[in-house]
Protein backbone atom coordinates (compact mmCIF):
# COMPACT_ATOMS: atom_id res chain seq x y z
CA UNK A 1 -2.73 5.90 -26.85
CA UNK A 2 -2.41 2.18 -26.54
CA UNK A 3 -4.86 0.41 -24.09
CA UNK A 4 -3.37 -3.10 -22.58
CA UNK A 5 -5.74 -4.50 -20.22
CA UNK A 6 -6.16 -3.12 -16.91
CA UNK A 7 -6.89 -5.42 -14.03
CA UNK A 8 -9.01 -3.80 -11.10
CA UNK A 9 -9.06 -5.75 -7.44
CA UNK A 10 -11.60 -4.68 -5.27
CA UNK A 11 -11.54 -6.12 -1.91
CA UNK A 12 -13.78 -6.04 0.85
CA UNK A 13 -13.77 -7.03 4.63
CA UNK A 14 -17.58 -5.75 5.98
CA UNK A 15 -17.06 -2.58 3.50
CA UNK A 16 -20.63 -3.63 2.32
CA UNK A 17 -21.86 0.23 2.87
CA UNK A 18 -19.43 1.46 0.65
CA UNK A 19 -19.42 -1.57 -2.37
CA UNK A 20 -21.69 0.10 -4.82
CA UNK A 21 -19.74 3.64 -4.90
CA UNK A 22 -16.85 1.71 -5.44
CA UNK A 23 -18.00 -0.33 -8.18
CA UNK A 24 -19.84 2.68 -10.15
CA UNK A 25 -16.16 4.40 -9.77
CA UNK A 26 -15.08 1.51 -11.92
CA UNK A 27 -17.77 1.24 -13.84
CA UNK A 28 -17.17 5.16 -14.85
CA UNK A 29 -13.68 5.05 -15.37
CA UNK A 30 -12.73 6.85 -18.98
CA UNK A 31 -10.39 4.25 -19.97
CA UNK A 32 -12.43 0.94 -21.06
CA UNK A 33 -10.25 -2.11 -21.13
CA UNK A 34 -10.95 -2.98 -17.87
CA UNK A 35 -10.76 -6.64 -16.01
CA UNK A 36 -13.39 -6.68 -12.71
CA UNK A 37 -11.71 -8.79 -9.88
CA UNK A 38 -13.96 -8.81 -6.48
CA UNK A 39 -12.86 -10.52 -3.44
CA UNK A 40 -14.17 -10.84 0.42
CA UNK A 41 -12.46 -12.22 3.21
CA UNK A 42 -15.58 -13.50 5.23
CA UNK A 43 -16.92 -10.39 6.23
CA UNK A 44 -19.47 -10.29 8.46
CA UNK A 45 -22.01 -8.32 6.48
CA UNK A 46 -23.57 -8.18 3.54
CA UNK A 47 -20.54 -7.42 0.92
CA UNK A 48 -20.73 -10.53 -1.30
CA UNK A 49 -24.56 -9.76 -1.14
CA UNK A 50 -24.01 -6.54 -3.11
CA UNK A 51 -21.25 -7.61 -5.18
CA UNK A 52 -23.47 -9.74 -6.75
CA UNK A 53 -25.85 -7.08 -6.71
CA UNK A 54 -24.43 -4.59 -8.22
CA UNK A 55 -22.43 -7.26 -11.11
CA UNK A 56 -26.32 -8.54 -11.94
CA UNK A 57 -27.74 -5.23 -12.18
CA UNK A 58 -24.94 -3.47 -14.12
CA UNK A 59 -24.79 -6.74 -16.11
CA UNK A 60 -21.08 -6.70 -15.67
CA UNK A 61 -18.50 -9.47 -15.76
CA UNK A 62 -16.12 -9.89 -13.11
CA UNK A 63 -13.85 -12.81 -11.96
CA UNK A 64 -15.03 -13.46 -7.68
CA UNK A 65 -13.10 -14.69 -4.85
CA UNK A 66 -15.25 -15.18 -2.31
CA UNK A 67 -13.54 -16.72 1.23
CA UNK A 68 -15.70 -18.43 3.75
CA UNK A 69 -13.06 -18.36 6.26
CA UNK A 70 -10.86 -14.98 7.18
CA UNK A 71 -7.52 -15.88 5.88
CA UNK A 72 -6.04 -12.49 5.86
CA UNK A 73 -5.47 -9.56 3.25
CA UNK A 74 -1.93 -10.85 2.12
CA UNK A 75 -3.72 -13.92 1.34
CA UNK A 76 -6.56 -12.88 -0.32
CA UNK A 77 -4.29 -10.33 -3.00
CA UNK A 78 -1.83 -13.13 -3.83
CA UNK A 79 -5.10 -15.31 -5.50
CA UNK A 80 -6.51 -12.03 -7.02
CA UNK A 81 -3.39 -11.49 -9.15
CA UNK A 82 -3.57 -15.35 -10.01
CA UNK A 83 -6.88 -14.63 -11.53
CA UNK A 84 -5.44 -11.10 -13.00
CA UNK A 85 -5.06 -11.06 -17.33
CA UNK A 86 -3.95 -7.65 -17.76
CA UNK A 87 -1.17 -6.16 -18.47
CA UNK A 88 -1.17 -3.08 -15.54
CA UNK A 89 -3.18 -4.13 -12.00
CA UNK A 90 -4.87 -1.84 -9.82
CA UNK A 91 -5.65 -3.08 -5.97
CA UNK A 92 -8.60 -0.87 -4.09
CA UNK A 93 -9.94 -1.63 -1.20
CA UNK A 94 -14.02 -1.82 -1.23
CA UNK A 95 -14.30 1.39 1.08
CA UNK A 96 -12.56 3.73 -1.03
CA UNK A 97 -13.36 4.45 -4.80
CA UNK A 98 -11.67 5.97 -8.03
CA UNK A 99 -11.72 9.32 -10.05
CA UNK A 100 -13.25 8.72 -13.07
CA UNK A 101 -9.82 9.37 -14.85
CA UNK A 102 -7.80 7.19 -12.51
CA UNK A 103 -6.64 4.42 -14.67
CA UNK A 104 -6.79 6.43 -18.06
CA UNK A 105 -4.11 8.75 -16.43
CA UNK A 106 -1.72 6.23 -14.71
CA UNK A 107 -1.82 3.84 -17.77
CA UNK A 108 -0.56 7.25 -20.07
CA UNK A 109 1.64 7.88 -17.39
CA UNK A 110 3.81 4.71 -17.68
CA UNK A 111 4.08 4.24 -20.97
CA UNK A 112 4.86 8.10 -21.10
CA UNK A 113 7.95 7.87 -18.65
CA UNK A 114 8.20 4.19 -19.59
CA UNK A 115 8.17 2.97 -15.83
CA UNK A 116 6.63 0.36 -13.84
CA UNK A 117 5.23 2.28 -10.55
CA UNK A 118 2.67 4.83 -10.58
CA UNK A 119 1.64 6.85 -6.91
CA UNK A 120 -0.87 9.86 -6.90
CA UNK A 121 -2.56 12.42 -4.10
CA UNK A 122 -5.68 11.64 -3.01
CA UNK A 123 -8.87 13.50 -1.19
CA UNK A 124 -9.67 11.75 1.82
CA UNK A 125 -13.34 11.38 2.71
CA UNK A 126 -15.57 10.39 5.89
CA UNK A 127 -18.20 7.95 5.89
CA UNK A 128 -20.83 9.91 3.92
CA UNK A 129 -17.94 10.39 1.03
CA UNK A 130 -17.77 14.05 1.99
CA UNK A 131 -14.44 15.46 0.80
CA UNK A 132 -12.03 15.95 3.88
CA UNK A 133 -9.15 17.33 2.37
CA UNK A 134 -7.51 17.34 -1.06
CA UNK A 135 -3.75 16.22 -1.11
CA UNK A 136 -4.51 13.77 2.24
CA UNK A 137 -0.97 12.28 2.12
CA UNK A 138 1.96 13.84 3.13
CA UNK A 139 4.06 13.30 0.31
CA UNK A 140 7.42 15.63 -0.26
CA UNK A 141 8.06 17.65 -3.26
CA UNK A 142 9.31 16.35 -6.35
CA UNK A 143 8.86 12.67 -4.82
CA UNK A 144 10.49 10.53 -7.52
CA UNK A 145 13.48 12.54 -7.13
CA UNK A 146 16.44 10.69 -5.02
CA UNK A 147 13.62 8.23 -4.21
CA UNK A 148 15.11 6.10 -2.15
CA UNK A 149 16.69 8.64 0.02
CA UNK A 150 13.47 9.90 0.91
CA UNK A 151 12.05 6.68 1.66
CA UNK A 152 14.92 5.63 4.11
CA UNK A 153 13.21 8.49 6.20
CA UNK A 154 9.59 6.71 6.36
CA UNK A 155 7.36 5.85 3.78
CA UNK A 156 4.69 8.91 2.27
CA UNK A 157 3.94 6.09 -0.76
CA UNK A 158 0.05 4.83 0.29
CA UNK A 159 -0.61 1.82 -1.37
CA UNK A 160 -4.33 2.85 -2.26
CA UNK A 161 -2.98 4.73 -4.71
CA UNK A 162 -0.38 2.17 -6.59
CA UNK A 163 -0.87 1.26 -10.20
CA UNK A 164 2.03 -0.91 -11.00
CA UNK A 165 3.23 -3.38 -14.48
CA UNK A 166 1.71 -6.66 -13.17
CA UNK A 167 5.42 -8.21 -14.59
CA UNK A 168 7.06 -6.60 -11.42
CA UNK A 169 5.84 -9.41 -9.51
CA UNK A 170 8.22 -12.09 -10.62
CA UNK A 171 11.39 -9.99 -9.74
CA UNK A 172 9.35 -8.68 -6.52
CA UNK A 173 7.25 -11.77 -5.05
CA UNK A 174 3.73 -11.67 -4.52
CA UNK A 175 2.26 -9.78 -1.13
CA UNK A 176 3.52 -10.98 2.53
CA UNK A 177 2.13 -12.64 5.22
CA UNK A 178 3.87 -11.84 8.13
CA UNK A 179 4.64 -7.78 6.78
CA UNK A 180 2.08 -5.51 8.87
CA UNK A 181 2.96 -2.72 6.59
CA UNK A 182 2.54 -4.21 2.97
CA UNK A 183 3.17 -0.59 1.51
CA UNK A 184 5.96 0.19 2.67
CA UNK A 185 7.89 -3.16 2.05
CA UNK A 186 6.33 -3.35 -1.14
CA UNK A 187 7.57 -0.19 -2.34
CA UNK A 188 11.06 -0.86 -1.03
CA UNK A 189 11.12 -4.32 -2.79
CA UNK A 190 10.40 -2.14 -5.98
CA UNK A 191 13.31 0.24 -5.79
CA UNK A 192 15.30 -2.58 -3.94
CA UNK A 193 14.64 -4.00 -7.88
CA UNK A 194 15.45 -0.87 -9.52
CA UNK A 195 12.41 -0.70 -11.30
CA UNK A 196 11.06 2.78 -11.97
CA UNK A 197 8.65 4.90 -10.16
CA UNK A 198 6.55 7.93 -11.23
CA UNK A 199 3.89 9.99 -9.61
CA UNK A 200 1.29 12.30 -10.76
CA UNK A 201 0.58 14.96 -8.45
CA UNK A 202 -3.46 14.85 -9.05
CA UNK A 203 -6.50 13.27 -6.39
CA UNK A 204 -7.68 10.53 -8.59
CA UNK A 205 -7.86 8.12 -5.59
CA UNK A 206 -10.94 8.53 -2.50
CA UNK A 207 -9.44 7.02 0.41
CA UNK A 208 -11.88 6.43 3.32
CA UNK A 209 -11.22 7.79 7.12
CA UNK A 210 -12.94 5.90 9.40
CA UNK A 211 -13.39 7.25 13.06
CA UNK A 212 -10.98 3.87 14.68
CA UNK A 213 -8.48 4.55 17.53
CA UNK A 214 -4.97 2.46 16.58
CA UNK A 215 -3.90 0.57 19.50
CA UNK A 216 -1.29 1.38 21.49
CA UNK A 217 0.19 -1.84 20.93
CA UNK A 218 -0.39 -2.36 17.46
CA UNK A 219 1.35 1.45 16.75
CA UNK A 220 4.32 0.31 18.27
CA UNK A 221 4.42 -2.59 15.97
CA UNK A 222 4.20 -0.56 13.07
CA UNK A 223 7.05 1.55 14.66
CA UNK A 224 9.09 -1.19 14.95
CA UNK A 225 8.62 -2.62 12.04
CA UNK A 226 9.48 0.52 9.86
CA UNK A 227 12.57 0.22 11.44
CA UNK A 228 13.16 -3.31 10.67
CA UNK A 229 12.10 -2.90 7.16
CA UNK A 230 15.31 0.13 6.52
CA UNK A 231 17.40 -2.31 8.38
CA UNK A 232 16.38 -5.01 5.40
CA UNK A 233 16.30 -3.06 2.30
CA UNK A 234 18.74 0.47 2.22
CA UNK A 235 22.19 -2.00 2.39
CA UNK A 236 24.34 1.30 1.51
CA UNK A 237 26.31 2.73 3.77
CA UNK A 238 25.31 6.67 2.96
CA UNK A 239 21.55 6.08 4.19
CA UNK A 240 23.19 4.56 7.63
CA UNK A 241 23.36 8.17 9.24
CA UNK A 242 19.21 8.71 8.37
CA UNK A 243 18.10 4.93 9.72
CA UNK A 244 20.54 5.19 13.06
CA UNK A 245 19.41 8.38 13.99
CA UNK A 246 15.62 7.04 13.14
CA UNK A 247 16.11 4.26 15.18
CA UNK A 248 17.53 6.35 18.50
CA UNK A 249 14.74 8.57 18.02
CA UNK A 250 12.39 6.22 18.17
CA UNK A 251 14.02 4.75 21.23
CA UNK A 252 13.92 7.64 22.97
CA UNK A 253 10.42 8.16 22.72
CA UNK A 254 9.40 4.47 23.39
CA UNK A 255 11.90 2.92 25.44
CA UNK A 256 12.46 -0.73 26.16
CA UNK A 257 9.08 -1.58 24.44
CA UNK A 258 10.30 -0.90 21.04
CA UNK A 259 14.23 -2.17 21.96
CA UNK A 260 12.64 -5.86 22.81
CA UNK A 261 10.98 -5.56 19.12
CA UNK A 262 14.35 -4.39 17.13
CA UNK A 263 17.12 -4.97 19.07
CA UNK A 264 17.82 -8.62 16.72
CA UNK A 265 17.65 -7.38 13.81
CA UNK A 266 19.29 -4.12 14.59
CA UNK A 267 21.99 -6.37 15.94
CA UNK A 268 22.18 -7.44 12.46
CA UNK A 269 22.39 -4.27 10.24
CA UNK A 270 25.74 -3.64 9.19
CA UNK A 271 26.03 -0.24 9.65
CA UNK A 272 24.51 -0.18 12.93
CA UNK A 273 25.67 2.65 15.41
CA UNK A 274 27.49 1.86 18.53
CA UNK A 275 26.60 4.48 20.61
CA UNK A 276 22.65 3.01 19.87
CA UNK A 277 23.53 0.00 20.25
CA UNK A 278 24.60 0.85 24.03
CA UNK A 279 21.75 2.75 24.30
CA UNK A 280 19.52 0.06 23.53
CA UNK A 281 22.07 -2.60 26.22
CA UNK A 282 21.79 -0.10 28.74
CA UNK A 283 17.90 0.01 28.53
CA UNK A 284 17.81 -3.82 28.80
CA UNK A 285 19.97 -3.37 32.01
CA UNK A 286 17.91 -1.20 33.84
């Protein structure tokens, strides 16, 4: 097998606990042509600390982007992958950490299927890196299959386990600002691109739980903006039935809250419904 270079981005905000797993994931990894990116968005511990640490102690090179100032994780991506050489990129955040075959696998994979996007399973762990469960996400049988059918329902791709063809980025655009869900509009920008996707149905990725309650607030946002993100990317008309029924569903259940968040750009998609769209009027009535 051919081995192009592989970048790895490991990025921390206050994962400092959990740096030196990660890094001896990498460090372990079977396949060998490996390019070390760390980055840290001003935490507030000790992460750049042990980065250094670990990169002294291991005596192993790695290109650093250290911020003094939070600027956000959009941000902080976007001048990783102008520092990245290699051909395929892999983005991990500091808490979580890689099976040992991780990159040797997705690299065979795509040039095996000769695609661009590779997803796996993953175990999910607590914070002593116990094993929670194996196959954490809930992803459908035979994913890749009528792809983006499935994804007009809701996203099941998790972006801690994306390995993608760093070239993807010039048809695609770098990582978002103003997106609070970067996988999921990610992912649709990829099959909005028609590049393709494959999976392997293995856990090569361990993806941290920590024990944090979402907001109320912010989980409506995310709501909302799954919505808004079909409205953007699935423009034909036979996923229309899926999204409009989505979107009174998720009316029902949150009311005018969610309406004052969509109702714009719903106005907007073309093949909105008209008997939601007079649901959502008649909410702003009353």
């Amino acid at each position: 097998m051919e081995k192009p270079l592989v970048s790895i981005v490991v990025v921390s905000y206050n994962h400092g606990k959990y740096i030196k797993e990660n890094l001896n994931s990498v460090r372990s990894q079977t396949y060998d042509n490996i390019q070390l990116i760390v980055a840290d968005d001003a935490s507030k511990d000790n992460s750049v600390e042990i980065f250094e640490q670990w990169l002294s102690e291991n005596n192993y090179t790695a290109e650093k982007n250290y911020h003094q100032e939070n600027t956000g994780l959009a941000t902080t991506l976007n001048e990783c992958l102008e520092l990245a050489k290699g051909k395929y990129i892999k983005i991990i955040a500091a808490d979580d950490h890689l099976h040992p075959e991780y990159i040797e696998k997705c690299v065979s994979k795509l040039i095996e299927e000769q695609s661009h996007v590779v997803f796996t399973q993953a175990y999910s762990i607590d914070g002593n890196s116990h094993i929670l469960n194996a196959n954490f996400f809930p992803i459908p049988n035979n994913p890749t299959e009528k792809i983006e059918e499935k994804l007009s329902k809701g996203n099941f791709i998790s972006g801690s386990t994306l390995f993608y063809d760093l070239a993807i980025l010039k048809s695609i655009g770098n990582y978002k600002k103003d997106v609070l869900l970067e996988d999921y509009d990610f992912i649709l920008r990829v099959i909005s691109n028609d590049f393709r996707i494959s999976y392997i149905n293995e856990n090569l990725i361990y993806y941290r739980q920590h024990e944090t309650n979402i907001s109320k607030t912010k989980l409506l946002a995310l709501e909302a903006e799954t919505e808004i993100l079909k409205y953007k990317y699935f423009k034909d008309r036979k996923f229309a039935i899926t999204i409009n029924l989505s979107t009174s569903q998720k009316i029902d259940q949150y009311g005018k809250k969610i309406v004052k968040l969509i109702f714009i750009k719903y106005l907007f998609y073309h093949y909105r419904s008209k008997k939601t769209l007079i649901k959502m009027i008649k909410l702003f009535l009353n």
